[in-house]
Protein backbone atom coordinates (compact mmCIF):
# COMPACT_ATOMS: atom_id res chain seq x y z
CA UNK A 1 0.00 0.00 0.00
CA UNK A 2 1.53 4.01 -0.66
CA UNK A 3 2.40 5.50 2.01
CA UNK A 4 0.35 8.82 2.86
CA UNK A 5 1.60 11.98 1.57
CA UNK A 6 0.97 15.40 3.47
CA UNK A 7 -0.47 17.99 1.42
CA UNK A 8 -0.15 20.51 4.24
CA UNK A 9 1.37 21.35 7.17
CA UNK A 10 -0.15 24.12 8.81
CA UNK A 11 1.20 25.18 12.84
CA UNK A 12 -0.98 27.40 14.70
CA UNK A 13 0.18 29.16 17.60
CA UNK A 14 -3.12 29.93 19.31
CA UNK A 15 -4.66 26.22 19.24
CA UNK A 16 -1.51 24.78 20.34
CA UNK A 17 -1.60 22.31 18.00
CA UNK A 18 -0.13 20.90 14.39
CA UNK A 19 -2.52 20.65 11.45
CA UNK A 20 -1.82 18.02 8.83
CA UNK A 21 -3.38 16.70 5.96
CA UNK A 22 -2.68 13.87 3.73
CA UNK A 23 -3.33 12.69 0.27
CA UNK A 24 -5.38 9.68 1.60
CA UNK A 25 -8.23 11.84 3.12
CA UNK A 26 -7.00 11.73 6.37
CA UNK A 27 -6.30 14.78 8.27
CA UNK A 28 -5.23 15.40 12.07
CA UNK A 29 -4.29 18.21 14.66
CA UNK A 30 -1.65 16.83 16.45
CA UNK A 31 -0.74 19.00 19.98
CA UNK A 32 2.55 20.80 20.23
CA UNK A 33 2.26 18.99 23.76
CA UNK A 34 2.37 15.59 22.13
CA UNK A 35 5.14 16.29 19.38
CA UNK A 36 7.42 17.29 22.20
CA UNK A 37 6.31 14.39 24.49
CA UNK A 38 6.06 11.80 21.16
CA UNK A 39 9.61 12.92 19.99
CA UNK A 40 11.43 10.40 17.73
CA UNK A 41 14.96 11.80 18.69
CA UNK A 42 17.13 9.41 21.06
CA UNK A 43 16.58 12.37 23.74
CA UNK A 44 12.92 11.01 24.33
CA UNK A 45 12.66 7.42 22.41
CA UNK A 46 16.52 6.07 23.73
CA UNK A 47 18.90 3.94 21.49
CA UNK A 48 16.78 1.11 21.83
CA UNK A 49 13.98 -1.06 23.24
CA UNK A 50 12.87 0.04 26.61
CA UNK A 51 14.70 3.32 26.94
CA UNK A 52 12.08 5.55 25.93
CA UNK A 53 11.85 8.39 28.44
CA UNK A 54 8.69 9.75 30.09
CA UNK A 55 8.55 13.96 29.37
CA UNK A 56 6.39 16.26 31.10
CA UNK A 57 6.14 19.53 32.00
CA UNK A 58 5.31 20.75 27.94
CA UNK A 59 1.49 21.75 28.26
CA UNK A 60 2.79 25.14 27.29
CA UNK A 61 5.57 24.40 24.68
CA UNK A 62 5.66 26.09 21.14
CA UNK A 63 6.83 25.47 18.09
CA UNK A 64 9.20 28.39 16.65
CA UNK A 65 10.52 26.45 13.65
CA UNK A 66 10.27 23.87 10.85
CA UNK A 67 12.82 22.27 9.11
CA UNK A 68 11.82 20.29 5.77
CA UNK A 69 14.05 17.03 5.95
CA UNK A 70 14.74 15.54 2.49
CA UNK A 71 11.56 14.36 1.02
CA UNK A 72 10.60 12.04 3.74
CA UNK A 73 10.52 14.19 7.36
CA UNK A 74 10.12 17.65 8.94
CA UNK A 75 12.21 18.49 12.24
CA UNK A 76 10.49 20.53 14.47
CA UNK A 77 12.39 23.32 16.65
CA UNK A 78 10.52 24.02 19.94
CA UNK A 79 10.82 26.62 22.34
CA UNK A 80 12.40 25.06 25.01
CA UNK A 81 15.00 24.19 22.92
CA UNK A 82 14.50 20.66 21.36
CA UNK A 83 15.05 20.15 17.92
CA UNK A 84 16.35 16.88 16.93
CA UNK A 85 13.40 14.92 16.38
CA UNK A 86 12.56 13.68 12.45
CA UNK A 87 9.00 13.79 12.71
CA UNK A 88 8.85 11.38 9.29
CA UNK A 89 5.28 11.58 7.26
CA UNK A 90 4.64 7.80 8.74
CA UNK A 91 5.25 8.97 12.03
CA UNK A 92 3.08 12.38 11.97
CA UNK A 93 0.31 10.15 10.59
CA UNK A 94 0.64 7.45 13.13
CA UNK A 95 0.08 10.44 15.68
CA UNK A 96 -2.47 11.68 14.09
CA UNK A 97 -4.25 8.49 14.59
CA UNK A 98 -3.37 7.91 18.18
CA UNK A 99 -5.13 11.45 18.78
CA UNK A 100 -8.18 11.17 16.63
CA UNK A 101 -9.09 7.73 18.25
């Protein structure tokens, strides 16, 4: 099956929250809180199975930046400094779904 595409990518400040929609119909707001907590980098997920670390303390975190990543990812700079996630189009729609269920 193709993967889903995003057809845009739209961050606003007031809601908090990540809008996203993809070329399969699908489309999600995904909270700033959760893309900081839901990091892929090694600072949040570890270097392997069972190291993922539990982050709190983001209710209020922004998102001053966007990277685009090759083809295949966006990194996301946040205000408290983080900004080595690859938030990969896979992964923003897996998030998507884990909020919209």
């Amino acid at each position: 099956m193709p993967r889903a595409w995003p057809q845009t990518l739209r961050f606003n400040a007031a809601d908090k929250a990540l809008y996203v929609q993809f070329d399969d119909g699908a489309h999600f707001a995904i909270p700033f809180e959760l893309l900081r907590t839901e990091s892929p980098s090694a600072e949040v997920q570890g270097h392997g199975p069972g190291q993922k670390v539990t982050v709190t303390g983001k209710e209020n975190v922004a998102i001053t930046g966007a990277e685009p990543v090759g083809r295949y990812a966006v990194r996301l700079i946040f205000d408290d400094g983080h900004d080595s996630g690859l938030f990969t189009w896979d992964y923003l729609h897996t998030l998507g779904k884990s909020c919209a269920a």
